[in-house]
N, C-alpha and C. Protein backbone atom coordinates (compact mmCIF):
# COMPACT_ATOMS: atom_id res chain seq x y z
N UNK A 1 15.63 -12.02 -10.56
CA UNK A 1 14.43 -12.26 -9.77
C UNK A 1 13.34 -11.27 -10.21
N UNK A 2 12.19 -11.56 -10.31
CA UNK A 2 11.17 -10.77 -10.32
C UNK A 2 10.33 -10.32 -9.66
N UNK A 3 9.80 -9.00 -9.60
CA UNK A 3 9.44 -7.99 -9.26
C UNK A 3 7.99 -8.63 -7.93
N UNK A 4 7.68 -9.84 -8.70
CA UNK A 4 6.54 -10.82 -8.04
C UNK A 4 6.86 -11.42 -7.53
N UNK A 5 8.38 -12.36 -7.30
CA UNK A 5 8.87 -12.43 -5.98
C UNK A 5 9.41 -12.19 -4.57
N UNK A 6 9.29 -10.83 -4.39
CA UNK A 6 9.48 -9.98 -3.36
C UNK A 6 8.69 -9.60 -2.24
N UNK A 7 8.47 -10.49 -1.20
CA UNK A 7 7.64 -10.70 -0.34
C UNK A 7 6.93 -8.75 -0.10
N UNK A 8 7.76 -7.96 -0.13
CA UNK A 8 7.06 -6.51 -0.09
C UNK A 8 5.99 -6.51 -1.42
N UNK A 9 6.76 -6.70 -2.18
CA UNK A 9 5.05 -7.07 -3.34
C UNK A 9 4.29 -7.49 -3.20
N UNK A 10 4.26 -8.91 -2.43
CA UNK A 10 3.19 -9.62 -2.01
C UNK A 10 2.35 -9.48 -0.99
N UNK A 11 3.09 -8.55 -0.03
CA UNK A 11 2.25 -8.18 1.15
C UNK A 11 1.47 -7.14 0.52
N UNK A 12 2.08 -5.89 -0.21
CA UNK A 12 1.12 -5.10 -0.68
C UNK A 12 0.07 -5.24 -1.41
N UNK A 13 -0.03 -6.66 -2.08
CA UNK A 13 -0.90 -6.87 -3.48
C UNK A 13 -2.04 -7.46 -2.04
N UNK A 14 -1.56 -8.21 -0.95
CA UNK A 14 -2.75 -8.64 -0.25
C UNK A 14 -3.23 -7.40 0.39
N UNK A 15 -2.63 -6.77 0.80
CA UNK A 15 -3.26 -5.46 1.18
C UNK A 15 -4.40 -4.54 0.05
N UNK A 16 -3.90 -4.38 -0.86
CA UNK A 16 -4.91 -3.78 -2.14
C UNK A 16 -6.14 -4.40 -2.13
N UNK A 17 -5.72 -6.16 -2.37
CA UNK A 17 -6.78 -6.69 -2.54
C UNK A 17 -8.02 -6.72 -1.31
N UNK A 18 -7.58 -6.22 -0.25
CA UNK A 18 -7.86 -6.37 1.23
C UNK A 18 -8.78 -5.02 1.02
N UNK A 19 -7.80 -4.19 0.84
CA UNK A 19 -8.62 -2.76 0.64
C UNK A 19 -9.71 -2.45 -0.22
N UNK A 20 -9.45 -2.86 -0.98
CA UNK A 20 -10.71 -3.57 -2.35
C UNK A 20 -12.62 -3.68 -1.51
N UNK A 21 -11.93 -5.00 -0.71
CA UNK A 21 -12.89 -5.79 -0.01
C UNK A 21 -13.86 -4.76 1.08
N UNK A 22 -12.92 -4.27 1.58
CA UNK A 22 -13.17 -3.29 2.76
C UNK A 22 -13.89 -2.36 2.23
N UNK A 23 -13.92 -2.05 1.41
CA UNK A 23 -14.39 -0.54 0.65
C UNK A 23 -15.57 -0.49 0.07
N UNK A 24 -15.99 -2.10 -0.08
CA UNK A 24 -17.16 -2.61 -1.03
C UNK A 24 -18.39 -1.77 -0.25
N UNK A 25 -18.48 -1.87 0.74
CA UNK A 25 -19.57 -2.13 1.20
C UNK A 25 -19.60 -0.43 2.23
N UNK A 26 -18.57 0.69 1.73
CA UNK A 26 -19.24 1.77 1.78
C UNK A 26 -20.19 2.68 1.66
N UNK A 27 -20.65 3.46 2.17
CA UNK A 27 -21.87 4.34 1.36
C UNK A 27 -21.56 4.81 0.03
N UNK A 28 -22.60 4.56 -1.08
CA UNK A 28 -22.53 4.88 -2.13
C UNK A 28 -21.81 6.44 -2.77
N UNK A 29 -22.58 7.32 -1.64
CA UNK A 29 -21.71 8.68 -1.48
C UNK A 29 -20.52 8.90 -1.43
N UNK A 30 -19.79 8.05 -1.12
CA UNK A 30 -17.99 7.68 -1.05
C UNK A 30 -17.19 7.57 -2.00
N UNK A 31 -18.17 7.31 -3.00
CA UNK A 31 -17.56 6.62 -4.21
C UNK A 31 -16.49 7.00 -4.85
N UNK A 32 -16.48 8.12 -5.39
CA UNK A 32 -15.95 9.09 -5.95
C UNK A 32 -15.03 10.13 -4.85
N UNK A 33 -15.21 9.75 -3.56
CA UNK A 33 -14.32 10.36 -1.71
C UNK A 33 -13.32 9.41 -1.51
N UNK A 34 -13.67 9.08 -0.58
CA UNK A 34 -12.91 7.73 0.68
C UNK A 34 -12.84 6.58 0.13
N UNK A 35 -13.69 6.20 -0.93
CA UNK A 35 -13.45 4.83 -1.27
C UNK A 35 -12.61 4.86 -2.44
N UNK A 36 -12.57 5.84 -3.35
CA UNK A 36 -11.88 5.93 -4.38
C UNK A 36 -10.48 6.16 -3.81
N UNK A 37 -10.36 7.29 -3.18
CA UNK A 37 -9.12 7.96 -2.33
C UNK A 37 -8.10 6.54 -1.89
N UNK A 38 -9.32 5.86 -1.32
CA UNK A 38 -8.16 4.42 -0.48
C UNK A 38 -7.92 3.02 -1.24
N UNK A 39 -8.55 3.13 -2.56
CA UNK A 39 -8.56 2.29 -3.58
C UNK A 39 -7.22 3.07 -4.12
N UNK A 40 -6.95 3.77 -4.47
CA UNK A 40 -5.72 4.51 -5.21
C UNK A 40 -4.61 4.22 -4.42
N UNK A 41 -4.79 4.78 -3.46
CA UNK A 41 -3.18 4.46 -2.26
C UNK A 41 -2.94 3.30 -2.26
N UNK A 42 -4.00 2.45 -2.00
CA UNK A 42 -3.21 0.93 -1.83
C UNK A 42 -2.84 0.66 -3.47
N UNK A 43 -3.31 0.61 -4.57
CA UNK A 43 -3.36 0.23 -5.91
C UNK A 43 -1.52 1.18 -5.70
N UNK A 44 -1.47 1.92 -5.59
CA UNK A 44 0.28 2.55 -5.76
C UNK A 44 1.27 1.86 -5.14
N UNK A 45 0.60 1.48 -3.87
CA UNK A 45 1.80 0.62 -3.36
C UNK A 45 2.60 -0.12 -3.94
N UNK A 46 1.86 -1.53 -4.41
CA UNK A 46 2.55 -2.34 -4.91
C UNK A 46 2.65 -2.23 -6.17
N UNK A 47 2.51 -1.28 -7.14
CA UNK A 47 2.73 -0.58 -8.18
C UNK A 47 4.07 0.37 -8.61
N UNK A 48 4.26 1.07 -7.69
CA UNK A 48 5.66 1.50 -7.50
C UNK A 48 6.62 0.66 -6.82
N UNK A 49 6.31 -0.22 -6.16
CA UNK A 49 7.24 -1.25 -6.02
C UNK A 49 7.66 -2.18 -7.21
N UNK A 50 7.03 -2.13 -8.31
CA UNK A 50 7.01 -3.45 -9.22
C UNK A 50 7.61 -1.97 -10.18
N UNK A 51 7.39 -0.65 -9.94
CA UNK A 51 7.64 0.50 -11.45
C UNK A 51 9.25 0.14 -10.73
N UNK A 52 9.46 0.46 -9.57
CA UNK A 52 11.11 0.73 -8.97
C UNK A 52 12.06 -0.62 -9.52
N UNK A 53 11.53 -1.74 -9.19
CA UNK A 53 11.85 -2.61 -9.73
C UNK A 53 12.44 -3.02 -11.28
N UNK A 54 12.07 -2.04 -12.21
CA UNK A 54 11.76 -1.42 -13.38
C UNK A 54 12.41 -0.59 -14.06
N UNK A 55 13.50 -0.35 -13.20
CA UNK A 55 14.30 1.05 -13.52
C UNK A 55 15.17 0.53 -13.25
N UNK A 56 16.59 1.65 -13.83
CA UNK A 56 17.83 1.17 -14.35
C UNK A 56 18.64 1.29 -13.27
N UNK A 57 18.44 2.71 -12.54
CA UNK A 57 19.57 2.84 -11.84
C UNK A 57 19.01 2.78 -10.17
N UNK A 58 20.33 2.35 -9.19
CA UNK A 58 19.68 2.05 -7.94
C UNK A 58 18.70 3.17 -7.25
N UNK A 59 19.11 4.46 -8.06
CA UNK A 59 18.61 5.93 -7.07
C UNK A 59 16.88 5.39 -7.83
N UNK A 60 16.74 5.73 -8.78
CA UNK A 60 15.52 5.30 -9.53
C UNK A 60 14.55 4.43 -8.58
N UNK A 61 15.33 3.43 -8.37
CA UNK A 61 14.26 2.09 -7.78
C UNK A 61 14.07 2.43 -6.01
N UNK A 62 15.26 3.20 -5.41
CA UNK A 62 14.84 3.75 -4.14
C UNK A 62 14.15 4.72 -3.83
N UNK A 63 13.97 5.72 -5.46
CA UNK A 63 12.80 6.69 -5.32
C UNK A 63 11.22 6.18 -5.44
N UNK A 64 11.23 5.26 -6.15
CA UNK A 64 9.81 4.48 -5.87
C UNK A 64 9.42 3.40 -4.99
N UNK A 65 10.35 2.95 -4.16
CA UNK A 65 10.51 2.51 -2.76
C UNK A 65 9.96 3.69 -2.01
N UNK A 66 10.34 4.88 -2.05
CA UNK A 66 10.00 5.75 -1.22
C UNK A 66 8.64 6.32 -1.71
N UNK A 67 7.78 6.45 -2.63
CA UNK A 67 6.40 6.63 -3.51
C UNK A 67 5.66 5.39 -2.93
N UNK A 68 6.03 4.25 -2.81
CA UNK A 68 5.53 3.14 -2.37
C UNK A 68 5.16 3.18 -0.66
N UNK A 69 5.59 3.71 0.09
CA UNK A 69 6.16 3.99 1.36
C UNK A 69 5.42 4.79 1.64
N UNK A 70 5.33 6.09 1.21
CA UNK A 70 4.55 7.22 1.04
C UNK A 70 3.28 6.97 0.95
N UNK A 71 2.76 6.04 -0.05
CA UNK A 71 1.08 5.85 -0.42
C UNK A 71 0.68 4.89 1.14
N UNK A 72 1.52 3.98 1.39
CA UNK A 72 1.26 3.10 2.83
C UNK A 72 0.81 3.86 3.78
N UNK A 73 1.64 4.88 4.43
CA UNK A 73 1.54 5.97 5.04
C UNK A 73 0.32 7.02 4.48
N UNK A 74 -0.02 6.83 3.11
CA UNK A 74 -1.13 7.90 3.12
C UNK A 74 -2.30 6.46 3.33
N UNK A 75 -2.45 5.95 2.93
CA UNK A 75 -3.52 4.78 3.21
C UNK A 75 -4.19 4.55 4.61
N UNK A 76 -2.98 4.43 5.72
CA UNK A 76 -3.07 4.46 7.03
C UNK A 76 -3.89 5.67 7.25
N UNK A 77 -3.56 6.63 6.99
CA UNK A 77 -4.09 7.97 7.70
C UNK A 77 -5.66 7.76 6.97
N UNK A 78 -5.91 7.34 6.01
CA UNK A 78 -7.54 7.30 5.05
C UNK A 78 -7.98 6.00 5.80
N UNK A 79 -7.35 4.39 6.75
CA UNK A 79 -8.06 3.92 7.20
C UNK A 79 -8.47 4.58 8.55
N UNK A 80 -7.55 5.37 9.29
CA UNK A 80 -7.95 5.75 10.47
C UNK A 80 -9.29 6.93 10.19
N UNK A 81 -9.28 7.42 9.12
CA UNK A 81 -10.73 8.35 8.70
C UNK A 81 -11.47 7.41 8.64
N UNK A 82 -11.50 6.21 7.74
CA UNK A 82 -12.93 5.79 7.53
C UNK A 82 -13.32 4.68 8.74
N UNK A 83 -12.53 4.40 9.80
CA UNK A 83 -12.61 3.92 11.10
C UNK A 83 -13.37 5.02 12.09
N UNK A 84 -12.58 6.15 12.00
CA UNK A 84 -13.11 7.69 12.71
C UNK A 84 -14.36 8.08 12.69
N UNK A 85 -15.31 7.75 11.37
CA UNK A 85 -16.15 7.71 10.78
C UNK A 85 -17.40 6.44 10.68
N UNK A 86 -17.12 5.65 11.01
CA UNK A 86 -17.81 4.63 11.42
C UNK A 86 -17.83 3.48 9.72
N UNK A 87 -16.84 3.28 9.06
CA UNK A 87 -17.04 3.01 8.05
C UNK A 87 -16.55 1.78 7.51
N UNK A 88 -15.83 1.44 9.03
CA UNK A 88 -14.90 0.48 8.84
C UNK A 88 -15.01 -0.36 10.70
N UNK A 89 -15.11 -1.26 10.32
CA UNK A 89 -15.65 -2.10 11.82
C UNK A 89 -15.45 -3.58 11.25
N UNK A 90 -14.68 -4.56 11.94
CA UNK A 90 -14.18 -5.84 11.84
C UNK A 90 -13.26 -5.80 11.05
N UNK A 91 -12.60 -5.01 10.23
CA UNK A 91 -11.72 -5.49 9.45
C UNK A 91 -9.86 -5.32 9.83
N UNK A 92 -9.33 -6.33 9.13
CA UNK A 92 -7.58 -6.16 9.32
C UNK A 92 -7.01 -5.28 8.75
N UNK A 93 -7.68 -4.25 8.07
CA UNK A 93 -6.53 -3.64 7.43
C UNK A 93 -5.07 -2.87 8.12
N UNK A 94 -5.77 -1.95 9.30
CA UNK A 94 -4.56 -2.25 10.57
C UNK A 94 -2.80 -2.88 10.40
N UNK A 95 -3.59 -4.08 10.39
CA UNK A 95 -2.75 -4.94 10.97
C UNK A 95 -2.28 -5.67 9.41
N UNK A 96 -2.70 -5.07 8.91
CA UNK A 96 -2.13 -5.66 7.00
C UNK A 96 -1.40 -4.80 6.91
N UNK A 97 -1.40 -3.12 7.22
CA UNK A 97 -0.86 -2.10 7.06
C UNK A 97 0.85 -2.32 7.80
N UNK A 98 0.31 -2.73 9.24
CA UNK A 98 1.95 -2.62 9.96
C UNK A 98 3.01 -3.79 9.45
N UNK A 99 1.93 -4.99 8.80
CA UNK A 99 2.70 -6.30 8.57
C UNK A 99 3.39 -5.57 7.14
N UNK A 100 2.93 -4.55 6.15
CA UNK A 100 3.54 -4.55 4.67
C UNK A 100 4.06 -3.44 5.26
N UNK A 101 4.32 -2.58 5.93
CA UNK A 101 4.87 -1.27 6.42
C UNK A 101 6.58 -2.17 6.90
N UNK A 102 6.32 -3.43 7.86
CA UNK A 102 7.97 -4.14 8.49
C UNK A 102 8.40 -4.81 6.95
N UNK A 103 7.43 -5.53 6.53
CA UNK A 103 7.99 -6.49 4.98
C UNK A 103 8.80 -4.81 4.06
N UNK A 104 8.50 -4.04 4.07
CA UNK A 104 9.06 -2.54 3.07
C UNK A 104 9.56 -2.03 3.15
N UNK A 105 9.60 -1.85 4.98
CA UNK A 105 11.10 -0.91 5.15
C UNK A 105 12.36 -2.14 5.34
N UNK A 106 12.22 -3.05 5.67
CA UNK A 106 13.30 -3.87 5.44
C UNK A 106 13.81 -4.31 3.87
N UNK A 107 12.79 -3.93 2.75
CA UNK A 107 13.33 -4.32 1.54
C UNK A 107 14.04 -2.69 1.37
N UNK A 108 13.41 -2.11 2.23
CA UNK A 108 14.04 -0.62 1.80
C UNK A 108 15.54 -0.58 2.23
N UNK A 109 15.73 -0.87 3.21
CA UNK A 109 16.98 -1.06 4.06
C UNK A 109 18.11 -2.09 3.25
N UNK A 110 17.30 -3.05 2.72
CA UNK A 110 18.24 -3.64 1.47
C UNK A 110 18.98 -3.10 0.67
N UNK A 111 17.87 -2.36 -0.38
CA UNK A 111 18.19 -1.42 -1.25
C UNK A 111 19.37 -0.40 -1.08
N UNK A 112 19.07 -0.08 0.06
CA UNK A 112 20.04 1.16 0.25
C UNK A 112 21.45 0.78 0.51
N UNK A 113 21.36 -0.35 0.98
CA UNK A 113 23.15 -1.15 1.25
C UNK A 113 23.64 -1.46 -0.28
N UNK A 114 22.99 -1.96 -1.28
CA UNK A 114 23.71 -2.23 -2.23
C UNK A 114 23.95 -1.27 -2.85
């Protein structure tokens, strides 16, 4: 199976692309801050999910399960700044965050049984 069939991939790639969207329309001043900062975290997510995928041995692919996991968790904390901040108003990312946060730790919970 591939790395692009794994519904945790897919939630994260809509999330990136989500985060993408969201970010457009920051202050220019950001660029190179908050918008770059939360363009990176989400871009790792589903990046180390597809690197873990990628690797030979099971410890390998649960250490970038956990890099993947990690950037989610740092992402969250950079939407609640640019929410804190007034920078972010109507959007799902929220709620994209908790939906690929349940889809990840359950592929995580996979992983670790086999």
């Amino acid at each position: 199976m591939s790395y692009k069939e794994l519904l945790a991939w897919q939630a994260a790639m809509e999330l990136c692309k989500a985060t993408y969207r969201a970010t457009e329309n920051f202050p220019k001043r950001e660029i190179f801050g908050l918008t770059a900062q939360m363009r990176r975290s989400a871009v790792s997510i589903p990046s180390n999910i597809a690197e873990g995928e990628g690797r030979l041995t099971p410890g390998e692919r649960r250490l970038f399960l956990g890099h993947s996991r990690g950037s989610l968790y740092e992402l969250e904390t950079q939407v609640m700044i640019a929410s804190g901040v007034g920078y972010l108003g109507g959007t799902d990312l929220m709620s994209r965050i908790e939906k690929t946060r349940a889809v990840l730790d359950g592929y995580i919970e996979y992983v670790k049984k086999q």
